[in-house]
Structure formats: structure tokens, C-alpha cells
C-alpha atoms as a PDB file:
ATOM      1  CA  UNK A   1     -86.004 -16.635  31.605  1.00  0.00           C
ATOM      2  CA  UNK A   2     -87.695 -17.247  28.556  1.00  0.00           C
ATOM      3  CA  UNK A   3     -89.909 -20.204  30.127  1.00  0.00           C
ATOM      4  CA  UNK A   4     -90.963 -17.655  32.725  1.00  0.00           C
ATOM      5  CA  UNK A   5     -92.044 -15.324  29.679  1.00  0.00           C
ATOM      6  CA  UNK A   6     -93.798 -17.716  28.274  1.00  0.00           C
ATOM      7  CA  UNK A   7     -95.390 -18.836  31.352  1.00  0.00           C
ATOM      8  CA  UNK A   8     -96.450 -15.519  32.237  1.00  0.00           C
ATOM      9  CA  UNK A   9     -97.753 -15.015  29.221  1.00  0.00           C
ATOM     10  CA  UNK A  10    -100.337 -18.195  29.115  1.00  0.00           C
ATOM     11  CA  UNK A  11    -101.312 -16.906  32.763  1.00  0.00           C
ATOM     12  CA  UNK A  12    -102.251 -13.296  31.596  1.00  0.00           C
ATOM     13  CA  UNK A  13    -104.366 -15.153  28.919  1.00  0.00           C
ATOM     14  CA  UNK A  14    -106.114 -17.287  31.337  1.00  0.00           C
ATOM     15  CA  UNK A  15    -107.069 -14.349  33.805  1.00  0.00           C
ATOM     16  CA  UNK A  16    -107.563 -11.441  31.157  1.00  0.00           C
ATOM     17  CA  UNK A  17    -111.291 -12.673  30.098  1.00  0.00           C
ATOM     18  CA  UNK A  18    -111.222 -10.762  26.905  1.00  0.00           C
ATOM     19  CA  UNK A  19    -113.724 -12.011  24.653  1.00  0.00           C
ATOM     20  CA  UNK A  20    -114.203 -11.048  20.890  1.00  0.00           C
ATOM     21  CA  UNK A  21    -116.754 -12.128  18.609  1.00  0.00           C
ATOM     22  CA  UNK A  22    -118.882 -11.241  15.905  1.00  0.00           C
ATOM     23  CA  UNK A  23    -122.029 -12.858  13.976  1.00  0.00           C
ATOM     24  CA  UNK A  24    -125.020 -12.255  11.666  1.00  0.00           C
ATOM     25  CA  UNK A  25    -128.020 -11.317  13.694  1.00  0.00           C
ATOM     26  CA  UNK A  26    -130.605 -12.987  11.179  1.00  0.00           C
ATOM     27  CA  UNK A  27    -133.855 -10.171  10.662  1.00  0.00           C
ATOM     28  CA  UNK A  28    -136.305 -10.378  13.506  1.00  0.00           C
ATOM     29  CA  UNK A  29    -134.669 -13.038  15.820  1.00  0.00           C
ATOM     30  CA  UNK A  30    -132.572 -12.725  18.604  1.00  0.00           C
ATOM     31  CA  UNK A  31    -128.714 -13.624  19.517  1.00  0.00           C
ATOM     32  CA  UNK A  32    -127.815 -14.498  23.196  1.00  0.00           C
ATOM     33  CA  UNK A  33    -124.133 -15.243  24.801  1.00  0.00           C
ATOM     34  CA  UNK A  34    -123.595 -16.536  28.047  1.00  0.00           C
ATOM     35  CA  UNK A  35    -120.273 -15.999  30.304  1.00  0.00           C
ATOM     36  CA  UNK A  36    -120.002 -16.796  33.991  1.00  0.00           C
ATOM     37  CA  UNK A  37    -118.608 -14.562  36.250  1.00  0.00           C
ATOM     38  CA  UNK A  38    -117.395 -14.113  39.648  1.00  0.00           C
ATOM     39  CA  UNK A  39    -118.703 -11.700  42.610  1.00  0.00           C
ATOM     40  CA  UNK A  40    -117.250  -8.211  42.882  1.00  0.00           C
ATOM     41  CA  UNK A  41    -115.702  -8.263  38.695  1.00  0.00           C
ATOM     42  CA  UNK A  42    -116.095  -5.423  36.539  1.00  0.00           C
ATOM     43  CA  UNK A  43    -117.022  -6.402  33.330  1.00  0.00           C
ATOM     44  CA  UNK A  44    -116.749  -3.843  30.129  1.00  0.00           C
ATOM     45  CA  UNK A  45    -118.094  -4.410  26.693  1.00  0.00           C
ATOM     46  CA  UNK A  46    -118.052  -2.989  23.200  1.00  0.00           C
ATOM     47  CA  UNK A  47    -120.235  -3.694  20.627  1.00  0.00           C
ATOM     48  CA  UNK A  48    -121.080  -2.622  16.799  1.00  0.00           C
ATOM     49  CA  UNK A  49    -124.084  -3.118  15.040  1.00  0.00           C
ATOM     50  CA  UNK A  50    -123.546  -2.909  11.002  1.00  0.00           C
ATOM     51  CA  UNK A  51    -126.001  -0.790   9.239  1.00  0.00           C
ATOM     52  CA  UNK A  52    -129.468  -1.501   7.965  1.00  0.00           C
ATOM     53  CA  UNK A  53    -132.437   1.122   7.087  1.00  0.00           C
ATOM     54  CA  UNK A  54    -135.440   0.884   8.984  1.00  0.00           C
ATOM     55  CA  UNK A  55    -134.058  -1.881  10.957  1.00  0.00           C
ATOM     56  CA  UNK A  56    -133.844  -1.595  14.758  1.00  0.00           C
ATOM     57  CA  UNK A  57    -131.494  -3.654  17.229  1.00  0.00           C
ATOM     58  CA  UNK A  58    -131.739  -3.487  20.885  1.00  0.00           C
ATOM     59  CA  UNK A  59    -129.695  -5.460  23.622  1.00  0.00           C
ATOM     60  CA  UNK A  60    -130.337  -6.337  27.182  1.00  0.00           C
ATOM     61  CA  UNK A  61    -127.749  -7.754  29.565  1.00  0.00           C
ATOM     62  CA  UNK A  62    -129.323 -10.152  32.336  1.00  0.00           C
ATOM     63  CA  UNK A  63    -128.480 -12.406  35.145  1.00  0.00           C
ATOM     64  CA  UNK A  64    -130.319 -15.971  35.611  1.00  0.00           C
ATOM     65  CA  UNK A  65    -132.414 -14.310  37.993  1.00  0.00           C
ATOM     66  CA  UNK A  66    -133.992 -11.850  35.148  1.00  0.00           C
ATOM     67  CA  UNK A  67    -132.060  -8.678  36.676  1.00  0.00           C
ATOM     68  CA  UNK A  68    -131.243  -6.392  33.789  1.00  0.00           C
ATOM     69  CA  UNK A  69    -127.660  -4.875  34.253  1.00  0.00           C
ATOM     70  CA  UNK A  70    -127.359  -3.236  31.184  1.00  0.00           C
ATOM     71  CA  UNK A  71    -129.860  -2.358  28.457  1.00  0.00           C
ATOM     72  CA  UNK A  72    -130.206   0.387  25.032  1.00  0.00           C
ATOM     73  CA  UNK A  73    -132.910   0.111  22.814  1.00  0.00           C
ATOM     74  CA  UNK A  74    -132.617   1.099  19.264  1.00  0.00           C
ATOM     75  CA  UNK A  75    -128.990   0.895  18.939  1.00  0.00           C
ATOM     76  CA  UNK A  76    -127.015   3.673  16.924  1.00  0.00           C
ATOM     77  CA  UNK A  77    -125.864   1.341  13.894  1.00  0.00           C
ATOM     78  CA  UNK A  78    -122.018   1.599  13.022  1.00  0.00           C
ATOM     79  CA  UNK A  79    -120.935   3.148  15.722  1.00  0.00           C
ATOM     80  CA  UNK A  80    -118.861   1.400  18.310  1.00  0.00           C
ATOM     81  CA  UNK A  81    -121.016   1.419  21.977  1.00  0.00           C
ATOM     82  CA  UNK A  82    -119.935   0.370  25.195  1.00  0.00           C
ATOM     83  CA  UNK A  83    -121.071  -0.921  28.825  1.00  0.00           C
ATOM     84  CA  UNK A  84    -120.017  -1.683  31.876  1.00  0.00           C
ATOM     85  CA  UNK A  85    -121.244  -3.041  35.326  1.00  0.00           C
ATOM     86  CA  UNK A  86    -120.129  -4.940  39.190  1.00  0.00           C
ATOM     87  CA  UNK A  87    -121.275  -8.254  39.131  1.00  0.00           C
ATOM     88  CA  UNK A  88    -123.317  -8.489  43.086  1.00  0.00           C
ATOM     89  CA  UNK A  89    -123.012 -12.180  42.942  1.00  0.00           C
ATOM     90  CA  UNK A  90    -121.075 -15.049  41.256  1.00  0.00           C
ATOM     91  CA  UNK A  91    -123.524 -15.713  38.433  1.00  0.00           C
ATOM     92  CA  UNK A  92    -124.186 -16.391  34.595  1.00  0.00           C
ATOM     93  CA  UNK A  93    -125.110 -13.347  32.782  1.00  0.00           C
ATOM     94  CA  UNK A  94    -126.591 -13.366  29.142  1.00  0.00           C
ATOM     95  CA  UNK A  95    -126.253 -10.747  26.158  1.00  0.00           C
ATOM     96  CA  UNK A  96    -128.830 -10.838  24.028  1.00  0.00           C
ATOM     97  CA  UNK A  97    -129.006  -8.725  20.689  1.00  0.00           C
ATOM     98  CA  UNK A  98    -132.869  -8.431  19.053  1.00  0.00           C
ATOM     99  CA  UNK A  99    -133.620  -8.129  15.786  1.00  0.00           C
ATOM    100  CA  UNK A 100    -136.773  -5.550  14.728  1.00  0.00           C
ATOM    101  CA  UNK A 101    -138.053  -4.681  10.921  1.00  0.00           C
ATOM    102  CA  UNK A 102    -141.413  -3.195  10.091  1.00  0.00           C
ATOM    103  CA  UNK A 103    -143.623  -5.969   8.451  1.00  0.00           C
ATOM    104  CA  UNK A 104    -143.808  -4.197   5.089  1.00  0.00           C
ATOM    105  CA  UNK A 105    -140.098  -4.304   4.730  1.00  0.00           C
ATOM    106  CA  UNK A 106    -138.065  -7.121   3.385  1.00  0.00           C
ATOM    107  CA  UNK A 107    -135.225  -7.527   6.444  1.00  0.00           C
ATOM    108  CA  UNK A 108    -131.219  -7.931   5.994  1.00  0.00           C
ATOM    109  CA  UNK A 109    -128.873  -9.760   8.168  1.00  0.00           C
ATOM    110  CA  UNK A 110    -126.501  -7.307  10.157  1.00  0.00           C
ATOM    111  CA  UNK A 111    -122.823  -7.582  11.775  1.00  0.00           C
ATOM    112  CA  UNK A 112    -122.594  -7.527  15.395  1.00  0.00           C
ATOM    113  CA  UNK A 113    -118.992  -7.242  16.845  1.00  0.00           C
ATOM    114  CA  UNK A 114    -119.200  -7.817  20.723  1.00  0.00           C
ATOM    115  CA  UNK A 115    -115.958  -7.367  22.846  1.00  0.00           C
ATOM    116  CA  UNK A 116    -116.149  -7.951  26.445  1.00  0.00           C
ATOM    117  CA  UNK A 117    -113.316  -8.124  29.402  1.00  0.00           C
ATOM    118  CA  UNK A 118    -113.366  -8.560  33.184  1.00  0.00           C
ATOM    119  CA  UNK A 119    -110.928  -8.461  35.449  1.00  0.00           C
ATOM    120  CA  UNK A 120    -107.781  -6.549  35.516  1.00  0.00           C
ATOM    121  CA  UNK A 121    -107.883  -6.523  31.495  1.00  0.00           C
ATOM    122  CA  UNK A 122    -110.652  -3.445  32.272  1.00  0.00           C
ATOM    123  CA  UNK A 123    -108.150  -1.719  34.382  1.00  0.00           C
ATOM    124  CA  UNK A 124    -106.477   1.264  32.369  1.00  0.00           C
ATOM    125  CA  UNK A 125    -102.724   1.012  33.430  1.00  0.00           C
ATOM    126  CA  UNK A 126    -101.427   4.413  31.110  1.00  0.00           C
ATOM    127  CA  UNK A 127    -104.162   6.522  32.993  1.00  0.00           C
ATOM    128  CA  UNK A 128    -102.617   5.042  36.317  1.00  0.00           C
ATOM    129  CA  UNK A 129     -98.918   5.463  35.331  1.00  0.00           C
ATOM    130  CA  UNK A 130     -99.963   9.254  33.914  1.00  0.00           C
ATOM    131  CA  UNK A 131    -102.029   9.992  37.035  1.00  0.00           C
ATOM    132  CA  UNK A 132     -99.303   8.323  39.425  1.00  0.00           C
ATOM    133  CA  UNK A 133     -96.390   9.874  37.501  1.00  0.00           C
ATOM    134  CA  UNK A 134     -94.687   5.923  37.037  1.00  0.00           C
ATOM    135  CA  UNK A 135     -92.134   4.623  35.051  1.00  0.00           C
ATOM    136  CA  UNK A 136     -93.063   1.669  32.740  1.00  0.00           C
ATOM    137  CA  UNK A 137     -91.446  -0.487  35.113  1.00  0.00           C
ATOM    138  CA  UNK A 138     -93.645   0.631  37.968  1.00  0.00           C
ATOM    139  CA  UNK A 139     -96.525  -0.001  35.926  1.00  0.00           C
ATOM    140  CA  UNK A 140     -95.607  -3.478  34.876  1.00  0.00           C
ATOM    141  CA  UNK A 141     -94.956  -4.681  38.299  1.00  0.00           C
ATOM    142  CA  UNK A 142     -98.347  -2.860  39.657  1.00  0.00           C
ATOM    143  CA  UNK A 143     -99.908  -5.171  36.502  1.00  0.00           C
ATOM    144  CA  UNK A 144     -97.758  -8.282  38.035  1.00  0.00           C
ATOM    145  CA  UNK A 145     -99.227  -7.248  41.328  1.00  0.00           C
ATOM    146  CA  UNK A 146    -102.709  -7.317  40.444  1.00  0.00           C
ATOM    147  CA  UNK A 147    -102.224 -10.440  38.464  1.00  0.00           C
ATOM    148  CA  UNK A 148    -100.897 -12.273  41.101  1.00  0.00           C
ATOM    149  CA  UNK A 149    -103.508 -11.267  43.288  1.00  0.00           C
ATOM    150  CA  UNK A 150    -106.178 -12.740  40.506  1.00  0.00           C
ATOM    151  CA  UNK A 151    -104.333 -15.994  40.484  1.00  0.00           C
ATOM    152  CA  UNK A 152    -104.192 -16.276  44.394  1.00  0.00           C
ATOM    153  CA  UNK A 153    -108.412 -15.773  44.993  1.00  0.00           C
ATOM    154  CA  UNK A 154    -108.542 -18.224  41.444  1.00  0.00           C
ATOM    155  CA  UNK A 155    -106.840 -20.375  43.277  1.00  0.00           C
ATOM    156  CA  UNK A 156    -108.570 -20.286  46.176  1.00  0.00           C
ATOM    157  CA  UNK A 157    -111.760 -20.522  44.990  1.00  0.00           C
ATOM    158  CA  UNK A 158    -110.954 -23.808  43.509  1.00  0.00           C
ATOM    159  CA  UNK A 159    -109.862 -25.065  46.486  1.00  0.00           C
ATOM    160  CA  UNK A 160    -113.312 -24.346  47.797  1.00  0.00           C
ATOM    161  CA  UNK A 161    -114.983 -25.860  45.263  1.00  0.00           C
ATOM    162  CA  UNK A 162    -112.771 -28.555  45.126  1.00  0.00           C
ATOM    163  CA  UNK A 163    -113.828 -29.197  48.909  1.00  0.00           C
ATOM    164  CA  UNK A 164    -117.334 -28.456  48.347  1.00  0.00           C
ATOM    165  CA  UNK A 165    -117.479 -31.042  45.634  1.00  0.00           C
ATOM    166  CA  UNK A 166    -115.843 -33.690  47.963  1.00  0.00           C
ATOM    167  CA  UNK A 167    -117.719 -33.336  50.809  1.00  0.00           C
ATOM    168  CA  UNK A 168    -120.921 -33.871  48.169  1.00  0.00           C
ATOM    169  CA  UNK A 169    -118.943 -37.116  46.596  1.00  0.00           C
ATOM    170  CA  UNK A 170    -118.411 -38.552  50.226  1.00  0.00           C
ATOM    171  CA  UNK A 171    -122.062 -37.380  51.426  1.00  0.00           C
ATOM    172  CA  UNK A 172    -122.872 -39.145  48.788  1.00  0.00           C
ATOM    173  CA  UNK A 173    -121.190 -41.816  48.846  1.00  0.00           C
ATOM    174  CA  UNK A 174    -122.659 -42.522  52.377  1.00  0.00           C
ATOM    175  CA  UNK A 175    -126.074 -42.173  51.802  1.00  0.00           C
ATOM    176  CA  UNK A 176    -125.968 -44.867  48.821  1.00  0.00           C
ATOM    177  CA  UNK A 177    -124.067 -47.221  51.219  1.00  0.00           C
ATOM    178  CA  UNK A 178    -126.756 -46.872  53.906  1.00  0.00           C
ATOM    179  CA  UNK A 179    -129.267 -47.400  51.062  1.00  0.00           C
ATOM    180  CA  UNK A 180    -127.850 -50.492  49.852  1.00  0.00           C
ATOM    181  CA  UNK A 181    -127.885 -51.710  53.617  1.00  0.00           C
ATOM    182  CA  UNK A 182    -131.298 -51.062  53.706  1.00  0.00           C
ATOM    183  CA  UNK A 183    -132.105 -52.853  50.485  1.00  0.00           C
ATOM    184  CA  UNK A 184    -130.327 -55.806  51.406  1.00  0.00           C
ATOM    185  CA  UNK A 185    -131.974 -55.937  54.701  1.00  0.00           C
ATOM    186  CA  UNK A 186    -135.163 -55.764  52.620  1.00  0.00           C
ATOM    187  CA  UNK A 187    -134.499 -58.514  50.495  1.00  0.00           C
ATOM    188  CA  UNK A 188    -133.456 -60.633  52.850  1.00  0.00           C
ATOM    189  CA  UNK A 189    -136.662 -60.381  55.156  1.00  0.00           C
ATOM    190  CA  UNK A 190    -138.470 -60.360  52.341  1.00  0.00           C
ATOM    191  CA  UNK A 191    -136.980 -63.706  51.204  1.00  0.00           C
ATOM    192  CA  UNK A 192    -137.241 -65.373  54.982  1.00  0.00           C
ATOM    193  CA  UNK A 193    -141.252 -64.175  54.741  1.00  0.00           C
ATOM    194  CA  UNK A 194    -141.248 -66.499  51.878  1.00  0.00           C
ATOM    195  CA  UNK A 195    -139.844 -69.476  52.626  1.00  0.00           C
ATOM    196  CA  UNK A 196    -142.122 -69.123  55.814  1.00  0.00           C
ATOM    197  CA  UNK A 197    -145.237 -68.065  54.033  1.00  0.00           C
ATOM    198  CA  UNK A 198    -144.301 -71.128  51.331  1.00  0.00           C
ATOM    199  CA  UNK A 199    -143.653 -73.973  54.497  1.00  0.00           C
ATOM    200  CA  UNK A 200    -147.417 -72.703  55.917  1.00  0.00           C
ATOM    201  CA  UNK A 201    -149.054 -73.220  52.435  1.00  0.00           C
ATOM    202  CA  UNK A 202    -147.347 -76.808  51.564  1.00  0.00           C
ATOM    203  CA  UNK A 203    -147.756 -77.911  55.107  1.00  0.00           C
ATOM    204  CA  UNK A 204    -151.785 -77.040  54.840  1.00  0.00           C
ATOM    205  CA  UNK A 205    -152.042 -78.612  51.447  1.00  0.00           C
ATOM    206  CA  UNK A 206    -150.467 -81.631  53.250  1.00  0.00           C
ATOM    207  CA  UNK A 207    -147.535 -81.646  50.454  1.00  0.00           C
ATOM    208  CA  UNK A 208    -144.939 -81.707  53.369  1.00  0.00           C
ATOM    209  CA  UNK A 209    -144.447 -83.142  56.807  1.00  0.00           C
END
């Protein structure tokens, strides 16, 4: 029983996707994470920008294809923020925090503290249990539910790419064979023109019979 715990446990780590971090965004530069992300996920964030007068911080969430999902200008500073959007498309998306201060003014590093989660870790269980009416038991097994569900597409999609990537090894694979054939087919009526081309030139010179 307790292995299963335990087990549990390290899978509800693995599929949660909750990320915490926090840095010093240096004065006038930018900070940018990157996270991949699966089709149809919710991701949430949360994010805290220490204090600074006169300076300004913005963010911008993108995908690789320069679509902005999310984006605030002049963040409030020490107050804790949050954001949210459906990913369309498997896909890397990038959170970037900028740095602005006025050239007369002498800049200061400032805190960011970014939190973000995907997957059932964004789903809020207590406001299904109160809206539902469910006992704590009912709304551990509907969070077993959904987490076995996550592990079942996980591990289907690595099936797939587990295919994909062997039908690329053994496509592959093919096409250097075939290019090796070819190669040695070169070389070897390349090598045949020679001796030929070498016989014709001795025999004129009259250095062979």
C-alpha cells in the first residue's frame, strides 16, 4: 500500500506541470522561459514583479510562430497577477519579462516570481466538490480519474512518437544503404574506366604489348 502511495505520488508530480521560479530581471533587458506544451492544455500563471520607482515591466507570452497569447504592459509592481490560455496546437511557448527605466534614472534589479501549471493541476477540485455537493472521497477519485486519463493520452502520445521516430530511423536507414550502393557502384566503374583509360595510354606509348 505504501509503494502504491508513493508511486502515485511521483506520477502526480510528473503530470501536474507546476512550475515555480523567480530571478532578477537586470534594468533594461529582458528575461524569457520556454515550456512545451501539448494541444488542447490550459495553462495558468502567476507572477510578481518587486517594486521599483519609475521603472516599468511588461510581459508577453508567445508561441514559435510569434502569436501573442497573453500580454500586460506596465505591470502593477508587488502585486500578485495572473493569466491563463488553450494551447491550439502542440507547441513551445515563451514568457518574456522586459525591463524599461527612463534614461535619466539610474535602474535597479527587480524580483520576478513566475508560477505556471497545466493540466489537471489548473483544475479547482473544492469548487467542484462545493458545486457537486461531494465527499472528499468523491473528489479524490474524480482527481484519480482525471489523472489516469492524463497518463493514458501521455502514454499514447509516446507511442506515436515512438513510431514516428522509427519509421524516420528505418527510412533512414534505407536511403543510406541505397546510397552506399550507389557509391560503390561509382567507384567501381570509376576504377574499371581507369585501368581501361591506363591500358589505352601505355599501349600508345608502346610501354606494353
Amino acid at each position: 500500500m505504501e509503494n502504491m502511495n508513493i508511486a502515485i505520488i511521483l506520477l502526480v508530480s510528473m503530470i501536474a506541470h507546476v512550475n515555480c521560479i523567480m530571478w532578477y530581471l537586470e534594468p533594461n533587458t529582458q528575461k524569457c522561459l520556454k515550456e512545451d506544451v501539448q494541444a488542447n492544455v490550459l495553462v495558468t500563471g502567476e507572477y510578481k514583479v518587486s517594486e521599483a520607482m519609475g521603472q516599468k515591466v511588461d510581459y508577453v507570452i508567445k508561441d514559435t510562430k510569434g502569436h501573442i497569447l497573453s500580454q500586460k504592459e506596465d505591470i502593477l509592481h508587488g502585486r500578485l497577477l495572473k493569466f491563463s490560455f488553450i494551447t491550439e496546437t502542440a507547441d513551445t511557448f515563451e514568457v518574456c519579462f522586459i525591463s524599461h527605466v527612463p534614461s535619466h534614472q539610474r535602474g535597479v534589479k527587480q524580483e520576478v516570481m513566475l508560477i505556471t501549471k497545466r493540466g489537471i493541476e489548473t483544475k479547482n477540485y473544492e469548487g467542484i466538490a462545493e458545486a457537486a455537493k461531494l465527499k472528499p472521497v468523491e473528489v479524490e477519485l474524480k482527481r484519480l480519474e482525471d489523472l489516469s486519463e492524463v497518463i493514458v493520452q501521455d502514454f499514447a502520445r509516446m507511442r506515436k512518437n515512438e513510431e514516428e521516430m522509427r519509421d524516420t530511423n528505418e527510412a533512414t536507414n534505407t536511403r543510406v544503404l541505397y546510397f552506399s550502393i550507389f557509391s560503390i557502384c561509382c567507384l567501381l566503374g570509376l576504377s574499371t574506366w581507369q585501368v581501361f583509360y591506363l591500358r589505352r595510354f601505355f599501349r600508345a606509348k608502346k610501354l606494353i604489348e
